[in-house]
N, C-alpha and C. Protein backbone atom coordinates (compact mmCIF):
# COMPACT_ATOMS: atom_id res chain seq x y z
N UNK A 1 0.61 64.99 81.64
CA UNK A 1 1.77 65.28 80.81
C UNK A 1 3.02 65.22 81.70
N UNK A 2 3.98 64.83 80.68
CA UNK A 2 4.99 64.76 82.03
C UNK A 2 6.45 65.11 81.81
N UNK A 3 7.50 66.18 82.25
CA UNK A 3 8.24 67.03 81.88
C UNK A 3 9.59 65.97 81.33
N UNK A 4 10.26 66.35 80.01
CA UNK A 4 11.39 66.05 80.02
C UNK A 4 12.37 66.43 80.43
N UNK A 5 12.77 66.94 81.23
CA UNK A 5 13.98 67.75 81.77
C UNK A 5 14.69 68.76 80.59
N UNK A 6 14.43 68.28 79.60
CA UNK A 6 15.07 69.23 78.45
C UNK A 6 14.47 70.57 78.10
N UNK A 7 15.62 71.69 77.63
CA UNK A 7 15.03 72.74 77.53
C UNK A 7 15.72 73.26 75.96
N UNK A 8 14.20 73.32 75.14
CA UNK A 8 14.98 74.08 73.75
C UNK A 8 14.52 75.63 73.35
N UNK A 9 14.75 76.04 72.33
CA UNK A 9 15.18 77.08 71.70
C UNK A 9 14.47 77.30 70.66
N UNK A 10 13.52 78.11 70.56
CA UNK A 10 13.29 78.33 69.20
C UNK A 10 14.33 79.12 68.39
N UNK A 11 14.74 78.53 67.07
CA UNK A 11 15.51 79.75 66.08
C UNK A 11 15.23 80.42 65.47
N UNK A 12 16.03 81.47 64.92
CA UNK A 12 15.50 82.44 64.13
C UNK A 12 14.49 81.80 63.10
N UNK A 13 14.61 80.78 62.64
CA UNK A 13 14.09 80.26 61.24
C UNK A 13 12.53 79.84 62.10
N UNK A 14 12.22 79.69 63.34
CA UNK A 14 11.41 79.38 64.07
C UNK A 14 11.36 77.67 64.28
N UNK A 15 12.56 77.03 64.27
CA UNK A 15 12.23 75.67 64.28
C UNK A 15 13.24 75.43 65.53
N UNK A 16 12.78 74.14 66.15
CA UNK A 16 13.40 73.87 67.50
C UNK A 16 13.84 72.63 67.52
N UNK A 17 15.03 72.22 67.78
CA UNK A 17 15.47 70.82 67.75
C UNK A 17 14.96 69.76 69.32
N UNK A 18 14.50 68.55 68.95
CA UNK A 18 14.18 67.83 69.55
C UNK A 18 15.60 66.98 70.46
N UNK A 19 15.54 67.02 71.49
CA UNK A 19 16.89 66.19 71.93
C UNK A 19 17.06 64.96 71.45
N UNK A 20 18.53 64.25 71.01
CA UNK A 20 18.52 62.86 70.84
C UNK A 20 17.80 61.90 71.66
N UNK A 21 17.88 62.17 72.59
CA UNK A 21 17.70 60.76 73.70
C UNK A 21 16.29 61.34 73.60
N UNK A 22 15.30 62.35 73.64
CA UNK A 22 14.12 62.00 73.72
C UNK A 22 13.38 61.51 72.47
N UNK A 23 13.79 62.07 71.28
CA UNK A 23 13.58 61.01 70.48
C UNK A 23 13.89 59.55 69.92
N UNK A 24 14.91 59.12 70.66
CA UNK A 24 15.31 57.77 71.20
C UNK A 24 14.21 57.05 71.56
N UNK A 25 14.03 57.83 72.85
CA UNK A 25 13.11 56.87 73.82
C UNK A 25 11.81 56.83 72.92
N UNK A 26 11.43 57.88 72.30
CA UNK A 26 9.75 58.23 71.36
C UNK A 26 9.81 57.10 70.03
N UNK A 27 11.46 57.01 69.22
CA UNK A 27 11.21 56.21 68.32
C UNK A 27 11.10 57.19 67.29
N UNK A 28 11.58 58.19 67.45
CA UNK A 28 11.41 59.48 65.95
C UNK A 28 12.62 58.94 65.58
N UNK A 29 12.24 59.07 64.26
CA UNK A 29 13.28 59.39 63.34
C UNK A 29 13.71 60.38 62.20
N UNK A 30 14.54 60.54 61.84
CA UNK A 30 14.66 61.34 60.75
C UNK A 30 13.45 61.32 59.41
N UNK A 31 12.93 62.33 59.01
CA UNK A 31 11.43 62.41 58.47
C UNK A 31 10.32 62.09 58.84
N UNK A 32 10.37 62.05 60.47
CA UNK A 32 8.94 60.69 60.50
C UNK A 32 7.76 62.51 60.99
N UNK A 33 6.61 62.05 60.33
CA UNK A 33 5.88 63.43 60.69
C UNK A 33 5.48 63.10 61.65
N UNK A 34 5.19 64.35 62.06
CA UNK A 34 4.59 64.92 63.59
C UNK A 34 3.19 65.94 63.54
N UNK A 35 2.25 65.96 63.80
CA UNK A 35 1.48 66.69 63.96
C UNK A 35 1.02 67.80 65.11
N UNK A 36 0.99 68.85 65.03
CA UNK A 36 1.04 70.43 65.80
C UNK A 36 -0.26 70.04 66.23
N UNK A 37 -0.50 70.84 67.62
CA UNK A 37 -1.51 70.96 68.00
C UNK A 37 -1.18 72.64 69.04
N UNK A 38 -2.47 73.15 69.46
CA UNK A 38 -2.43 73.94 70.38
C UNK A 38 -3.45 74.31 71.81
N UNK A 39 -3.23 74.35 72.64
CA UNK A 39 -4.22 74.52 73.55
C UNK A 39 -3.67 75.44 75.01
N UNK A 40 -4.34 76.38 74.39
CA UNK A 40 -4.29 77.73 75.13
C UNK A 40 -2.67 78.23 74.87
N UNK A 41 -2.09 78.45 75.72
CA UNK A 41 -0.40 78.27 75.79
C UNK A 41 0.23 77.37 75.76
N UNK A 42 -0.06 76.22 75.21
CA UNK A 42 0.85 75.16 75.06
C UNK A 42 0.70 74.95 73.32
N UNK A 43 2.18 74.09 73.02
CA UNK A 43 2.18 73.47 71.88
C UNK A 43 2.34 71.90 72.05
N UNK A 44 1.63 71.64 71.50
CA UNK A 44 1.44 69.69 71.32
C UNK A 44 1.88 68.92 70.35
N UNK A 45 3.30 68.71 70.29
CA UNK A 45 4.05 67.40 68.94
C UNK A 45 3.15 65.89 69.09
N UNK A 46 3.02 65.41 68.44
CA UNK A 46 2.27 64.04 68.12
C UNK A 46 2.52 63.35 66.78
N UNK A 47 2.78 61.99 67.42
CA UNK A 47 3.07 61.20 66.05
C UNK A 47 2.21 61.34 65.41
N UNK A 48 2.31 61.42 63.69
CA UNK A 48 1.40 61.48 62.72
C UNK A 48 0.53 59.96 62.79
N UNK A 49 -0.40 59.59 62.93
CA UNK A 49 -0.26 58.16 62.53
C UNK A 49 -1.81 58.47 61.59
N UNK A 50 -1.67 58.23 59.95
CA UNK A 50 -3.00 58.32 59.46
C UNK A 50 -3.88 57.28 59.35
N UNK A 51 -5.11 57.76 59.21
CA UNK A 51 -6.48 57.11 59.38
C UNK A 51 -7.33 57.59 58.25
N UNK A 52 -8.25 56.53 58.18
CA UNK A 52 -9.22 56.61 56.83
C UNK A 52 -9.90 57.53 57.14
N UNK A 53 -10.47 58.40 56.04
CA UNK A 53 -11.26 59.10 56.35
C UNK A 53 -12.38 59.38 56.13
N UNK A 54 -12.92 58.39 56.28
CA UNK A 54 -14.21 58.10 56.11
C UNK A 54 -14.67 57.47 58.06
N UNK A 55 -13.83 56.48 58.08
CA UNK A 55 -14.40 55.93 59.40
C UNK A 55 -13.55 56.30 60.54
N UNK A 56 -11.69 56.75 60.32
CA UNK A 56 -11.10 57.19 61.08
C UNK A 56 -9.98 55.78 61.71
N UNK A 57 -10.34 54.44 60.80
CA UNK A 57 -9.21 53.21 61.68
C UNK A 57 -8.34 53.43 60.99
N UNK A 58 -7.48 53.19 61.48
CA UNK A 58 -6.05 52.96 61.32
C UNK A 58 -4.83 51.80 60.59
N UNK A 59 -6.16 50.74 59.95
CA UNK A 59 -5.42 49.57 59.81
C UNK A 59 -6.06 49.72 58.29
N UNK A 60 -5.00 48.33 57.52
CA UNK A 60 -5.39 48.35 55.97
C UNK A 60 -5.63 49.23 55.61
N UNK A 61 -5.11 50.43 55.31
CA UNK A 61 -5.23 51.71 54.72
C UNK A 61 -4.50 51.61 53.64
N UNK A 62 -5.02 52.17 52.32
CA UNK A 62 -4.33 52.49 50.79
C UNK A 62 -4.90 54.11 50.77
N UNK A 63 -3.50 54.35 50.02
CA UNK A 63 -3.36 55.62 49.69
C UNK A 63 -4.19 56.06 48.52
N UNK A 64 -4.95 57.18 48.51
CA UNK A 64 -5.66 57.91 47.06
C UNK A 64 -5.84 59.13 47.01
N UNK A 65 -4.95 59.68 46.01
CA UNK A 65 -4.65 61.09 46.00
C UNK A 65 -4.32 61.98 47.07
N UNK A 66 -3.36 61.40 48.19
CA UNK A 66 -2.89 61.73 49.61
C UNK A 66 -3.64 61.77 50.27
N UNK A 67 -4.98 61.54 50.52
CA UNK A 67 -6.11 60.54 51.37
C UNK A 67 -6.11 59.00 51.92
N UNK A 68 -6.31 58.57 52.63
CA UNK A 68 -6.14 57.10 53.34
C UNK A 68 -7.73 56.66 53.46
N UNK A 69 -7.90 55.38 52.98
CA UNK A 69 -8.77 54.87 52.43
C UNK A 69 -8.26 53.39 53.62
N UNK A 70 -9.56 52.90 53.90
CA UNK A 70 -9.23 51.36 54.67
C UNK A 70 -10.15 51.08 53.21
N UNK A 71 -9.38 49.47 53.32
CA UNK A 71 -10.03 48.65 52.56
C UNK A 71 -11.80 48.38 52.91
N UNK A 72 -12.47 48.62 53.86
CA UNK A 72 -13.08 48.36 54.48
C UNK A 72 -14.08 49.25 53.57
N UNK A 73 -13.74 50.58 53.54
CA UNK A 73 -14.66 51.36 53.43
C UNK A 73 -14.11 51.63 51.63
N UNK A 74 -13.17 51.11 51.39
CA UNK A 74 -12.72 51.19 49.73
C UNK A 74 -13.60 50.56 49.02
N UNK A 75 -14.06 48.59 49.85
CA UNK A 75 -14.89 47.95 49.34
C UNK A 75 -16.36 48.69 49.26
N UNK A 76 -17.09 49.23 50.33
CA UNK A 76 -18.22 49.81 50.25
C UNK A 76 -18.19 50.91 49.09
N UNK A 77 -17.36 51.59 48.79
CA UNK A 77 -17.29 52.64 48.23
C UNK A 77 -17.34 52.19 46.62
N UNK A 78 -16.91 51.11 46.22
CA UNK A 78 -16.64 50.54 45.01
C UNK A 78 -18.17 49.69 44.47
N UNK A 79 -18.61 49.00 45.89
CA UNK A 79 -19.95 48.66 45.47
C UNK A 79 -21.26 49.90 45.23
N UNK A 80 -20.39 51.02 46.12
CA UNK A 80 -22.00 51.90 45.60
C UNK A 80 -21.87 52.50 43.95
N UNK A 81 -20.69 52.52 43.25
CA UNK A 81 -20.28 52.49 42.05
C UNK A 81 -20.89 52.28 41.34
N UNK A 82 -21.41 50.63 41.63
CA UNK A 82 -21.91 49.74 40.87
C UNK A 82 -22.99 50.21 40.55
C-alpha cells in the first residue's frame, strides 16, 4: 500500500472528502461507487466494479433486479428453464 501524502477529516456527519488530485489520478468521479472494506484498523475504499453472480466475471453483464448476470451464465440459466 502506498501513502498519499494527504491527510483528511472525518465530519461530524461521519463522511470524509477525498482530495482532488487523488481522485484525478484514480479516475473517480462524481457518483462513481466505491466499496468499504475493513481489516483490523484500517479502512479500504475500492472501485466498485460489478460481477455476475453466479461465476464472478466481469464482462457482458445485464442487469436483473440489481443483480449482474453475464450473458454467459444468463444463457445457461434460460436453457435449464426449458
Amino acid at each position: 500500500m502506498k501513502k498519499s501524502g494527504d491527510l483528511c477529516k472525518v465530519d461530524s456527519l461521519g463522511r470524509i472528502v477525498i482530495p482532488v488530485r487523488l481522485r484525478r489520478s484514480l479516475g473517480l468521479n462524481t457518483n462513481d461507487p466505491l466499496e468499504v472494506y475493513t481489516n483490523n484498523d484500517e479502512i479500504i475504499l475500492k472501485r466498485y466494479i460489478p460481477v455476475c453472480i453466479f461465476c464472478g466475471k466481469d464482462e457482458e453483464l445485464v442487469s436483473y433486479k440489481s443483480k449482474y448476470v453475464c450473458k454467459a451464465c444468463a444463457a445457461e440459466l434460460a436453457e435449464s428453464a426449458e
